[in-house]
Protein backbone atom coordinates (compact mmCIF):
# COMPACT_ATOMS: atom_id res chain seq x y z
CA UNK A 1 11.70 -67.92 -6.32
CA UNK A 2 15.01 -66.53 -7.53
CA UNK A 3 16.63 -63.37 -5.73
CA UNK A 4 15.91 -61.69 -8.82
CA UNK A 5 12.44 -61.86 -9.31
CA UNK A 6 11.82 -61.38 -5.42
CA UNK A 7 13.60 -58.21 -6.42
CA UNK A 8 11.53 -57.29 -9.64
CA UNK A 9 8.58 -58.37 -7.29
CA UNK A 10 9.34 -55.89 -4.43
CA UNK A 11 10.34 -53.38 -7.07
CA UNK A 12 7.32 -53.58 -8.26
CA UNK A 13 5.35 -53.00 -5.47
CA UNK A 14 7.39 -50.12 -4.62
CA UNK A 15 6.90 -48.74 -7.63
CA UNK A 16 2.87 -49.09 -8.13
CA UNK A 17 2.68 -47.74 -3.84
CA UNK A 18 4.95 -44.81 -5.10
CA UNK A 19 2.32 -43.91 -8.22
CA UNK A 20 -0.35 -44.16 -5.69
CA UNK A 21 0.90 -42.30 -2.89
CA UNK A 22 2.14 -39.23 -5.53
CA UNK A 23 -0.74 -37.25 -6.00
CA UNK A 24 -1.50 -36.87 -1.74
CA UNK A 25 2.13 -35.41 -1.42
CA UNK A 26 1.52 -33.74 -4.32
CA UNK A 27 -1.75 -32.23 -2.72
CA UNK A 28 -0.01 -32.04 0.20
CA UNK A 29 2.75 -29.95 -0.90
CA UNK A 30 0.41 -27.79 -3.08
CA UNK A 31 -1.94 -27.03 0.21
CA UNK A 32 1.42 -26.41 2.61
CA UNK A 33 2.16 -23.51 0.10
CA UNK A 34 -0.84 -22.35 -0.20
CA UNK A 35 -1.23 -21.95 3.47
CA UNK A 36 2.66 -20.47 3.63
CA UNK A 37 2.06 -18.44 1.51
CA UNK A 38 -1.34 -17.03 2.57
CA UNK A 39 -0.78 -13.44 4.06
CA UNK A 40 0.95 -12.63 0.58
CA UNK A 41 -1.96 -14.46 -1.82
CA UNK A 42 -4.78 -12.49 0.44
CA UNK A 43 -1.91 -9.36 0.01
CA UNK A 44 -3.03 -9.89 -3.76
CA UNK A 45 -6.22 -11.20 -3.67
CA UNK A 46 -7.84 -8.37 -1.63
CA UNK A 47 -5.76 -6.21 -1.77
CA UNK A 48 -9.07 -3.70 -2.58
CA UNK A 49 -10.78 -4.60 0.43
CA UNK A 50 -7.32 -4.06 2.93
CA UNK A 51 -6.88 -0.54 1.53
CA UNK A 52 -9.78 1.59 1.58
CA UNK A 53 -9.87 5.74 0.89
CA UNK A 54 -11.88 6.88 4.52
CA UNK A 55 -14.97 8.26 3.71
CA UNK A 56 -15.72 12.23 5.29
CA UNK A 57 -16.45 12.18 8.34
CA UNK A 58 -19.61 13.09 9.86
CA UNK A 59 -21.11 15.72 12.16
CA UNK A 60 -21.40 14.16 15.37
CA UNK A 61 -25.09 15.71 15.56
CA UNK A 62 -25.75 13.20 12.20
CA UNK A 63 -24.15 10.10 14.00
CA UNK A 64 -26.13 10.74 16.90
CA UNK A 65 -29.71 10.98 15.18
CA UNK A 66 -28.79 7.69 12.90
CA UNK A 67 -28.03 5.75 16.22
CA UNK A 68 -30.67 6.24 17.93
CA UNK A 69 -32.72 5.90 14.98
CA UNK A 70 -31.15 2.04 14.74
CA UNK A 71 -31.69 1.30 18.14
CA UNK A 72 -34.71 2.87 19.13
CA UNK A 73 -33.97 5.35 21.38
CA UNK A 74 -31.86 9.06 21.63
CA UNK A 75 -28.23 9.45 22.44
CA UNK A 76 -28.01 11.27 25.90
CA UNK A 77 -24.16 11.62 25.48
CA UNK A 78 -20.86 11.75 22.81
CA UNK A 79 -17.87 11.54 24.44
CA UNK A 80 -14.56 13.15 22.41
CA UNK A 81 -11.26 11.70 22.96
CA UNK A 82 -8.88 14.02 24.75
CA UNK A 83 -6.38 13.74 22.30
CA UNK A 84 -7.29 15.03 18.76
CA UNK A 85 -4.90 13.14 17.40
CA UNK A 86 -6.28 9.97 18.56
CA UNK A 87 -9.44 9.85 15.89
């Protein structure tokens, strides 16, 4: 075998592992973006689902009956924060 064609050979077969090997870097550099990149896509994505208007509040009388409606029993205290500013 000629220098040559041990060069066409092992061109070749550099050239036919390179075609097969593409598409996983590919994925792989597709995936490494996507997971970069996440905080800003789910930014986008849901961005209806991060920012929500608050609902009205209600009277802590009405919280207290719907709890212990859910777990069976009655709510024998509510305690406030000290700081109004802390709700």
């Amino acid at each position: 075998m000629r220098a040559a064609d041990l060069q066409r050979a092992v061109w070749r077969w550099h050239f036919v592992a390179g075609v097969l090997v593409l598409p996983f870097l590919l994925w792989l550099a597709v995936t490494g973006a996507l997971y970069l990149y996440k905080p800003e896509i789910e930014r986008l994505v849901y961005a209806d689902w991060i920012h929500v208007t608050p609902a009205a509040r209600l009277p802590v009388e009405t919280l207290a009956t719907r709890v212990g409606a859910a777990v069976g029993g009655q709510v024998t205290q509510v305690e406030k924060p000290a700081d109004p500013a802390a709700d």
